[in-house]
Each structure stands twice: as structure tokens, then as C-alpha cells.
PDB file of N, CA and C in Angstrom:
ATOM      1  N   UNK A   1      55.591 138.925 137.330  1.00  0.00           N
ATOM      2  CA  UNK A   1      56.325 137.754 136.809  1.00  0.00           C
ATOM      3  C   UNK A   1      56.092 136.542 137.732  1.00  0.00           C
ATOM      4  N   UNK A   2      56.309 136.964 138.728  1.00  0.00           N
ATOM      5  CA  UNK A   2      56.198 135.764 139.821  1.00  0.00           C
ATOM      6  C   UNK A   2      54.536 135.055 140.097  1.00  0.00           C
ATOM      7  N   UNK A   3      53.771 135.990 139.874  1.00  0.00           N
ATOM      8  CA  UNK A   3      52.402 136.121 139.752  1.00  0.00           C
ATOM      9  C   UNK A   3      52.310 134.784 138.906  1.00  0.00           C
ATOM     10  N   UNK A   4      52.571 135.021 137.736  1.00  0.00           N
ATOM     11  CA  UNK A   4      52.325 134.105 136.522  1.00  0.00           C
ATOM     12  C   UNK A   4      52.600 132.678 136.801  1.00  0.00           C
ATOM     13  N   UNK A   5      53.696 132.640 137.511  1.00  0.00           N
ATOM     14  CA  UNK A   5      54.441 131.182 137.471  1.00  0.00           C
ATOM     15  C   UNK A   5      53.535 130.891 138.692  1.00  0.00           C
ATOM     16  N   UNK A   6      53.154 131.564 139.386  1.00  0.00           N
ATOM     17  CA  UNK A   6      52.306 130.738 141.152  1.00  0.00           C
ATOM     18  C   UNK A   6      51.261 130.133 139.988  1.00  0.00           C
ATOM     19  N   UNK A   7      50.490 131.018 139.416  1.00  0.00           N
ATOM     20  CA  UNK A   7      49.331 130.692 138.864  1.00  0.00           C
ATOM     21  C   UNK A   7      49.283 129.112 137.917  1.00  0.00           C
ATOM     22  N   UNK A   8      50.358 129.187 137.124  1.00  0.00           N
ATOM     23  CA  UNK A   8      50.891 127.973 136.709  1.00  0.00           C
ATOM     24  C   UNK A   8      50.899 126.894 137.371  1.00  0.00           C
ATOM     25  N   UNK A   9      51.777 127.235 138.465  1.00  0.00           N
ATOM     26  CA  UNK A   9      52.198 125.663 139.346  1.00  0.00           C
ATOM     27  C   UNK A   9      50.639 125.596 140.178  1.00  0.00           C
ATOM     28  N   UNK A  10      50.307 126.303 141.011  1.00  0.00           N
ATOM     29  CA  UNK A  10      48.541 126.178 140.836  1.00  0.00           C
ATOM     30  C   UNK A  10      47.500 125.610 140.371  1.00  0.00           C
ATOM     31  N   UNK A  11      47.423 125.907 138.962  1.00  0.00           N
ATOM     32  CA  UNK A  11      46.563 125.456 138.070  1.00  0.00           C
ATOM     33  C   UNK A  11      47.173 123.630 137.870  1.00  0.00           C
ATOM     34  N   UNK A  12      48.099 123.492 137.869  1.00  0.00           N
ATOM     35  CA  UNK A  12      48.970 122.315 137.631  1.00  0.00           C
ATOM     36  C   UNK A  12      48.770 121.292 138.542  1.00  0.00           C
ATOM     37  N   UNK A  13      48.582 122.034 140.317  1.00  0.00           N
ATOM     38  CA  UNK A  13      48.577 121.250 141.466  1.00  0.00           C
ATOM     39  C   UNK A  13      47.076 121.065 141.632  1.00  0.00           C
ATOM     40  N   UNK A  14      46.121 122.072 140.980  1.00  0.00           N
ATOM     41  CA  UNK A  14      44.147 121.658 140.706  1.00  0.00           C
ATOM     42  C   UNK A  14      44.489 120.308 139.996  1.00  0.00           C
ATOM     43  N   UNK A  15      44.890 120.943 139.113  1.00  0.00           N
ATOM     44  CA  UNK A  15      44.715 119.862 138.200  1.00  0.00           C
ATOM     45  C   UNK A  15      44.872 117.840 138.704  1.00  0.00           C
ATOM     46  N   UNK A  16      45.991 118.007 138.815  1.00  0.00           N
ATOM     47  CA  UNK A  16      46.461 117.024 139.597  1.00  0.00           C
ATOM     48  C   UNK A  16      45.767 115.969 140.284  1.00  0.00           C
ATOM     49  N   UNK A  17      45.165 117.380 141.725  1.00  0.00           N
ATOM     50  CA  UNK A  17      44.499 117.107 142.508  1.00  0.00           C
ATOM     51  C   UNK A  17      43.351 116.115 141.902  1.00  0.00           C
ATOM     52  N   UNK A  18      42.212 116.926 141.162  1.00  0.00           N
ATOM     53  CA  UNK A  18      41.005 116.568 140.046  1.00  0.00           C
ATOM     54  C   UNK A  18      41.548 114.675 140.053  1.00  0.00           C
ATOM     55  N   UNK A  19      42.539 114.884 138.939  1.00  0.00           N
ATOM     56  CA  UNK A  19      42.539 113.394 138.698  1.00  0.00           C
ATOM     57  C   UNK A  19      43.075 112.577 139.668  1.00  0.00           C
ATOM     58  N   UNK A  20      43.858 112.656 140.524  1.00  0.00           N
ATOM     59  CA  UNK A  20      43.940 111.575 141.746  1.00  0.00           C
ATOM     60  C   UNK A  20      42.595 112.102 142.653  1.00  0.00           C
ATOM     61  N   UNK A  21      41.746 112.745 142.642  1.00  0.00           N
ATOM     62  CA  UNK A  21      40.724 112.863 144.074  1.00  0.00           C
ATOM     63  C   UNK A  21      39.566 111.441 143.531  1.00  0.00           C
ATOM     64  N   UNK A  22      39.074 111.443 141.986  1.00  0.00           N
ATOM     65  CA  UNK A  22      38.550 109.865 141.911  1.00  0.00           C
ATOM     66  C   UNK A  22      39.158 108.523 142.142  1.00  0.00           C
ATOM     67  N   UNK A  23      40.742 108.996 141.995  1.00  0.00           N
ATOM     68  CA  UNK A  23      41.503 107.633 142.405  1.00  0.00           C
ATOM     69  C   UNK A  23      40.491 107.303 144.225  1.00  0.00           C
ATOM     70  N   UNK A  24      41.181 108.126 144.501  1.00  0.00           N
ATOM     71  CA  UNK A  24      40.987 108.272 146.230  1.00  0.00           C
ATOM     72  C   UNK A  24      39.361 107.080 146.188  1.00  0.00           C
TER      73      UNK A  24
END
């Protein structure tokens, strides 16, 4: 269960990352 949700907030904080790293 807990597995799932890391993977989530994870995928969420890549994500993120991706579009502010061209801001940068």
C-alpha cells in the first residue's frame, strides 16, 4: 500500500522536476 503512494508522489516530484529543470 505504502509502496503505491511513494511511487505516486515520485512520479509526481519527476515530473515536476522535468518541467521546471528547462525553466532553470
Amino acid at each position: 500500500m505504502v509502496s503505491r503512494v511513494v511511487h505516486y508522489y515520485v512520479m509526481m516530484i519527476q515530473r515536476n522536476v522535468q518541467f521546471l529543470n528547462p525553466l532553470r
